[in-house]
Protein backbone atom coordinates (compact mmCIF):
# COMPACT_ATOMS: atom_id res chain seq x y z
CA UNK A 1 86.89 132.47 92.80
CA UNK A 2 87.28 133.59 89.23
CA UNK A 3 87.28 132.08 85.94
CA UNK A 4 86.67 132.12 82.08
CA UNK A 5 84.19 130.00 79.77
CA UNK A 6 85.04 131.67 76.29
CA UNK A 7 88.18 134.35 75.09
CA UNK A 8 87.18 137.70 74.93
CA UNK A 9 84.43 137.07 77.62
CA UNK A 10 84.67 138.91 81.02
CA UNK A 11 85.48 136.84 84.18
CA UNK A 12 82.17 135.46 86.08
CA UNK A 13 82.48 135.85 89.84
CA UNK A 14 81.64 132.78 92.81
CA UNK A 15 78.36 131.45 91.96
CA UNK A 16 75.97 131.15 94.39
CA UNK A 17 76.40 128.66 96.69
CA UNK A 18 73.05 126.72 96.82
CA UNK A 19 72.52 126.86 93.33
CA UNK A 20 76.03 125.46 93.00
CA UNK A 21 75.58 122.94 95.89
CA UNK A 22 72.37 121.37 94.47
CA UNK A 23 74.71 120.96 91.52
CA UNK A 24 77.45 119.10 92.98
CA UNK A 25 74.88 116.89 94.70
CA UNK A 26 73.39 115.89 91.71
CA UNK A 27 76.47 115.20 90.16
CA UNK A 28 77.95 112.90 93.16
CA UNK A 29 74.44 110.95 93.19
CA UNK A 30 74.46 110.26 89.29
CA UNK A 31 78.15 109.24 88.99
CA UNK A 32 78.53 107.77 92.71
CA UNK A 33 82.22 106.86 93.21
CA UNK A 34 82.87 107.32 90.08
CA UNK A 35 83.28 111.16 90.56
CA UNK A 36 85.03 112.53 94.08
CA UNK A 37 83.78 115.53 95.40
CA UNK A 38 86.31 118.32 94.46
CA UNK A 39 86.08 117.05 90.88
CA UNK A 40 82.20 117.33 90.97
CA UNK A 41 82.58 120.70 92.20
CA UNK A 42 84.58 121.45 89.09
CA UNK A 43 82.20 119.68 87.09
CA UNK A 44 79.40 122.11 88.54
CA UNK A 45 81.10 125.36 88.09
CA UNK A 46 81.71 124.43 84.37
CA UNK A 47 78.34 123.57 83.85
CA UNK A 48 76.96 126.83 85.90
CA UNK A 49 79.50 129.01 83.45
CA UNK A 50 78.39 127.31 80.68
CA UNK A 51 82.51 126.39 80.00
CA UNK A 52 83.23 125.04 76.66
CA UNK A 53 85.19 122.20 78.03
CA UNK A 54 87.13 121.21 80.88
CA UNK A 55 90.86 120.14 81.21
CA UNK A 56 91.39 117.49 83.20
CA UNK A 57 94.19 114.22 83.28
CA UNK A 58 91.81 111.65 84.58
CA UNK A 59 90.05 109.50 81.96
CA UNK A 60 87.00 108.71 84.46
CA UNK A 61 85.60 112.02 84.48
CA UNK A 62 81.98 111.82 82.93
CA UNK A 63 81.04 114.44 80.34
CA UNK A 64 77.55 114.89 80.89
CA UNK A 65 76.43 118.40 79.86
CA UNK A 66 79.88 119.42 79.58
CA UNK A 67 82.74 118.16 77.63
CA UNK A 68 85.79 116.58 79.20
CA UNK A 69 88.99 116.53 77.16
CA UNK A 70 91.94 114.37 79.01
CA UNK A 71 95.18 116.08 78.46
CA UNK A 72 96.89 113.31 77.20
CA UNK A 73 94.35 113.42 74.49
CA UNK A 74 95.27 116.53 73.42
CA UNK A 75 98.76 115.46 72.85
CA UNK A 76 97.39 112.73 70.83
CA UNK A 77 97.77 110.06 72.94
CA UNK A 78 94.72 108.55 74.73
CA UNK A 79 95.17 108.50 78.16
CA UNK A 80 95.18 104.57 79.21
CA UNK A 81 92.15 103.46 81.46
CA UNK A 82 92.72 102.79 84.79
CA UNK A 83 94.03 98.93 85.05
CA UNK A 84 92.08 97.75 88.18
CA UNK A 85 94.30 95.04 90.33
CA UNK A 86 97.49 95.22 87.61
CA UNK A 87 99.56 95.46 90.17
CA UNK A 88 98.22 92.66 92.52
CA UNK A 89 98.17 90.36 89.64
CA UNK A 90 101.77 90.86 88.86
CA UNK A 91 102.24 90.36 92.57
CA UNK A 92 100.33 86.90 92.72
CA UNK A 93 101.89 83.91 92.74
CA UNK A 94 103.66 81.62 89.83
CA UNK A 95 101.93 78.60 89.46
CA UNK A 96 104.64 75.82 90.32
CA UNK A 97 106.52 78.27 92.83
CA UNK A 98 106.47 75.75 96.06
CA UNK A 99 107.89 73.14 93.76
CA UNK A 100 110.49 75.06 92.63
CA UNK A 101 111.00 76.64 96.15
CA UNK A 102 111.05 73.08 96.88
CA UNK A 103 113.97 71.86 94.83
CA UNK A 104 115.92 74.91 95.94
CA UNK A 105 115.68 74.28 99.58
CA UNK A 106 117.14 70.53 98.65
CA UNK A 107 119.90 71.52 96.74
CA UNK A 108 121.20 73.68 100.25
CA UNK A 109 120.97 70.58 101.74
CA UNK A 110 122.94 68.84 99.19
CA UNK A 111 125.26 71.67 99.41
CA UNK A 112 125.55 70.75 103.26
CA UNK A 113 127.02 67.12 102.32
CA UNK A 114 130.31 68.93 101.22
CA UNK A 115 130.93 69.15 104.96
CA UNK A 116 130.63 65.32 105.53
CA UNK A 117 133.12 65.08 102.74
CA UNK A 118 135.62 67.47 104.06
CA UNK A 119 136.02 64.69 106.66
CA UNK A 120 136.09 61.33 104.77
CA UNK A 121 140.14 59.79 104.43
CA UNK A 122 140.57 57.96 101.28
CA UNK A 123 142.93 55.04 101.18
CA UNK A 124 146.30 56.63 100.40
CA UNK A 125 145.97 59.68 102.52
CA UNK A 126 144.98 62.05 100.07
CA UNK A 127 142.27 62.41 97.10
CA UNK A 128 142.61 62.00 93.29
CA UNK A 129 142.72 65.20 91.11
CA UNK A 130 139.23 63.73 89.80
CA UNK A 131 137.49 62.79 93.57
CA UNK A 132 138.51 66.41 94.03
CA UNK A 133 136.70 68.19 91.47
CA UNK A 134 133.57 65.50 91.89
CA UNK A 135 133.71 67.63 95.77
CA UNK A 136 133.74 71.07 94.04
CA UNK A 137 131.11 69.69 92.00
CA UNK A 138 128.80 69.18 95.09
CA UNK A 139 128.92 72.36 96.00
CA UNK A 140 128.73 74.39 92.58
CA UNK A 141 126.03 72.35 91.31
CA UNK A 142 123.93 72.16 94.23
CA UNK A 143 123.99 76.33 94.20
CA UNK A 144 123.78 76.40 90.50
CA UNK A 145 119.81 74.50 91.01
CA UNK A 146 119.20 77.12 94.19
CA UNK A 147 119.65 79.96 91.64
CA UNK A 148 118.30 78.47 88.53
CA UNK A 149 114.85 76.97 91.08
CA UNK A 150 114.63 80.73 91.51
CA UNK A 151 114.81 81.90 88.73
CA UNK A 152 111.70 81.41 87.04
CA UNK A 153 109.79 83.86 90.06
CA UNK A 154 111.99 86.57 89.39
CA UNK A 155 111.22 86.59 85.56
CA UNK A 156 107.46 85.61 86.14
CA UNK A 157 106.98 88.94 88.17
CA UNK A 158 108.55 91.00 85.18
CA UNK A 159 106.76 89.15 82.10
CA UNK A 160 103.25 88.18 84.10
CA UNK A 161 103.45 85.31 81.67
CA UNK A 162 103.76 81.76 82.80
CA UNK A 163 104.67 80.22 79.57
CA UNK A 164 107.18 82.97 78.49
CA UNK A 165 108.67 83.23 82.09
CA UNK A 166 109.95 79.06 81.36
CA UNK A 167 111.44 79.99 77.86
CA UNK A 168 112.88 82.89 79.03
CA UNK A 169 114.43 80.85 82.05
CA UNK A 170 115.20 77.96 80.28
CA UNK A 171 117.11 79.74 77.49
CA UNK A 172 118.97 81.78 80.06
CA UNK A 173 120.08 78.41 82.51
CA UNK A 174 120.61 76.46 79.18
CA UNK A 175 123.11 78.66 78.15
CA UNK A 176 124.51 78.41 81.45
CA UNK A 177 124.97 74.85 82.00
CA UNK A 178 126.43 74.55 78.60
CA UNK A 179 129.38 76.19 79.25
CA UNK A 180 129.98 74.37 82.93
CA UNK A 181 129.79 71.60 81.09
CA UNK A 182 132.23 72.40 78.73
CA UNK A 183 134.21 73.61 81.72
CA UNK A 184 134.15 70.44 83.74
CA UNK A 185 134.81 68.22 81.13
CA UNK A 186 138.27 69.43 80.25
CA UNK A 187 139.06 69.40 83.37
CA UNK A 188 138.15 65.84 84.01
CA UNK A 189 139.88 64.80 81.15
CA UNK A 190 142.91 66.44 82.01
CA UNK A 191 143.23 65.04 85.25
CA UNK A 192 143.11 61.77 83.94
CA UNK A 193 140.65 59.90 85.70
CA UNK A 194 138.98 55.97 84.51
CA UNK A 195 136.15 55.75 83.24
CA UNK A 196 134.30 54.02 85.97
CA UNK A 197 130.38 53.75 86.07
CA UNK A 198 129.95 56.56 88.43
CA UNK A 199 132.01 58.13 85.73
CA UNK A 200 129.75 57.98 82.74
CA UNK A 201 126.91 58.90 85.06
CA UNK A 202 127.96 61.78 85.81
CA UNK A 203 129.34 62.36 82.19
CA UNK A 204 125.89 61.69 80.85
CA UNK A 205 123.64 63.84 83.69
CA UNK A 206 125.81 67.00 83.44
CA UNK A 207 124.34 67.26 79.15
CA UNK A 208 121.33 65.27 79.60
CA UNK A 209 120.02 68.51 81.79
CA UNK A 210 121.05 71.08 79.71
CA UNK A 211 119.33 69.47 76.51
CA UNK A 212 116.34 69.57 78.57
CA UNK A 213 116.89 73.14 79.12
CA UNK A 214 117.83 74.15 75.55
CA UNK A 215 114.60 71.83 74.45
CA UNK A 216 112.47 73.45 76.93
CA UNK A 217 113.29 76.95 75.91
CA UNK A 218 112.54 76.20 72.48
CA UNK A 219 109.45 74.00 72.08
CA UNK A 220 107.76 73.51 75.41
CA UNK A 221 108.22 76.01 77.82
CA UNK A 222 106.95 73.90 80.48
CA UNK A 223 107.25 74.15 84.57
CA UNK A 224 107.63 70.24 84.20
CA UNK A 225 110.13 70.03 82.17
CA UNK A 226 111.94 72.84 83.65
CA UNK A 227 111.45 70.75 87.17
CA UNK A 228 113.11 67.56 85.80
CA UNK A 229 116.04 69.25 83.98
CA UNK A 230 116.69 70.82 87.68
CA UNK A 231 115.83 67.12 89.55
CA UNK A 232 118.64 65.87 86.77
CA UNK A 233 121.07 68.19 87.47
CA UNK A 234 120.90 67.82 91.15
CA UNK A 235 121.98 64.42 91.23
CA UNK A 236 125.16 65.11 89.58
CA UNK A 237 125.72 66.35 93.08
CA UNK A 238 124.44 63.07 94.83
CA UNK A 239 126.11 61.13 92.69
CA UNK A 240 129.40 62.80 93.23
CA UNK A 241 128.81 62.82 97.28
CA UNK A 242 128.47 58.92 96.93
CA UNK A 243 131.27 58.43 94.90
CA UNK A 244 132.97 60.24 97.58
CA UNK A 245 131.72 57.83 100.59
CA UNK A 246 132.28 54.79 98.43
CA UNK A 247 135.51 55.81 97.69
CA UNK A 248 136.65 57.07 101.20
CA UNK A 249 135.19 53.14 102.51
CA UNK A 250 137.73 51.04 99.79
């Protein structure tokens, strides 16, 4: 091969090989893994041709009798060091996960109970405009808590941060649930329905959740709080489904 040390210097031909070899094998057993073979064979030819430095875009190289300027550097920006497991940390679990798997695998089931209702008869033949949006409820809030239960792994494996990952999520559902509740509230009121005790139930579970939320996002950012605002807003769902049976028996 041919190569350079210094401008205006003529090229140097192949050095010779067992000089060069003891070279590279005193380079490997100094440096160990540190330093793979075709880079200590670099290494050795710069130090044989007395090079004034050597060009290279890995930040491990040692610079032992030689130096080693990373290219980045020369842009002036340090080259990062290697981050060892940064990937398999981002990868690992969020503490809390099963629970929160946990919750979303019951609200499907909750989901499920919209079935049962499709074949309950209430007295009369035919259900109030309220019974009927207490059914859609079933089903809208029991996927609402499958989403928002898995939400918090989504955002945990882009922020790495448990704390941050339950504001962030919090915030987001909080939002969220404040306009459904908005939502269903006109609606109940314009179908004109009594106020009943099952009514103010689910009048008061439907905002009790999402101040939960809103306080979670902005003072605790806690799995157990996010846990019980999720727990709260499921049983506007099993509320509604019982209303449903009690109502459908007279």
């Amino acid at each position: 091969m041919w190569c350079t040390n210094r401008p205006g210097k003529s090229p140097r031909t192949t050095l010779p090989a067992p000089c060069l070899a003891t070279t590279i094998t005193g380079r490997k057993s100094r440096h160990g893994s540190r330093l793979r073979l075709p880079d200590a064979l670099v290494l050795a030819t710069a130090l044989h041709l007395k090079a004034d430095r050597v060009l290279t875009t890995d930040s491990r190289w040692p610079g032992a009798g030689v130096t080693v300027e990373v290219l980045a550097d020369l842009a002036g920006v340090r080259a990062p060091a290697p981050e060892v497991g940064c990937a398999r940390d981002r990868l690992r679990g969020m503490p809390g996960e099963p629970l929160l798997l946990g919750i979303a695998a019951i609200a499907v089931i909750v989901a499920g109970f919209t079935a049962v209702t499709t074949t309950l008869v209430p007295p009369g033949g035919s259900w109030h405009p309220v019974m009927r949006i207490r059914q859609r409820a079933i089903v809208s809030t029991s996927f609402n808590v499958m989403f928002e239960s898995l939400a918090p792994s989504i955002v945990f494996a882009w922020l790495g941060d448990v704390r941050a990952t339950f504001v962030v999520a919090s915030a987001g559902v909080a939002v969220y649930a404040t306009g459904v509740v908005v939502w269903r509230a006109r609606q109940l009121l314009r179908a004109s329905g009594k106020l009943t005790g099952t009514a103010m139930v689910l009048y008061a579970l439907g905002p009790t959740a999402t101040v939960l939320f809103w306080v979670n996002a902005f003072a605790f950012g806690s799995l157990a709080l996010y846990a019980l605002a999720l727990c709260v807003q499921l049983t506007v769902a099993v509320v509604s489904f019982y209303s449903l049976v009690s109502a459908a028996q007279g």
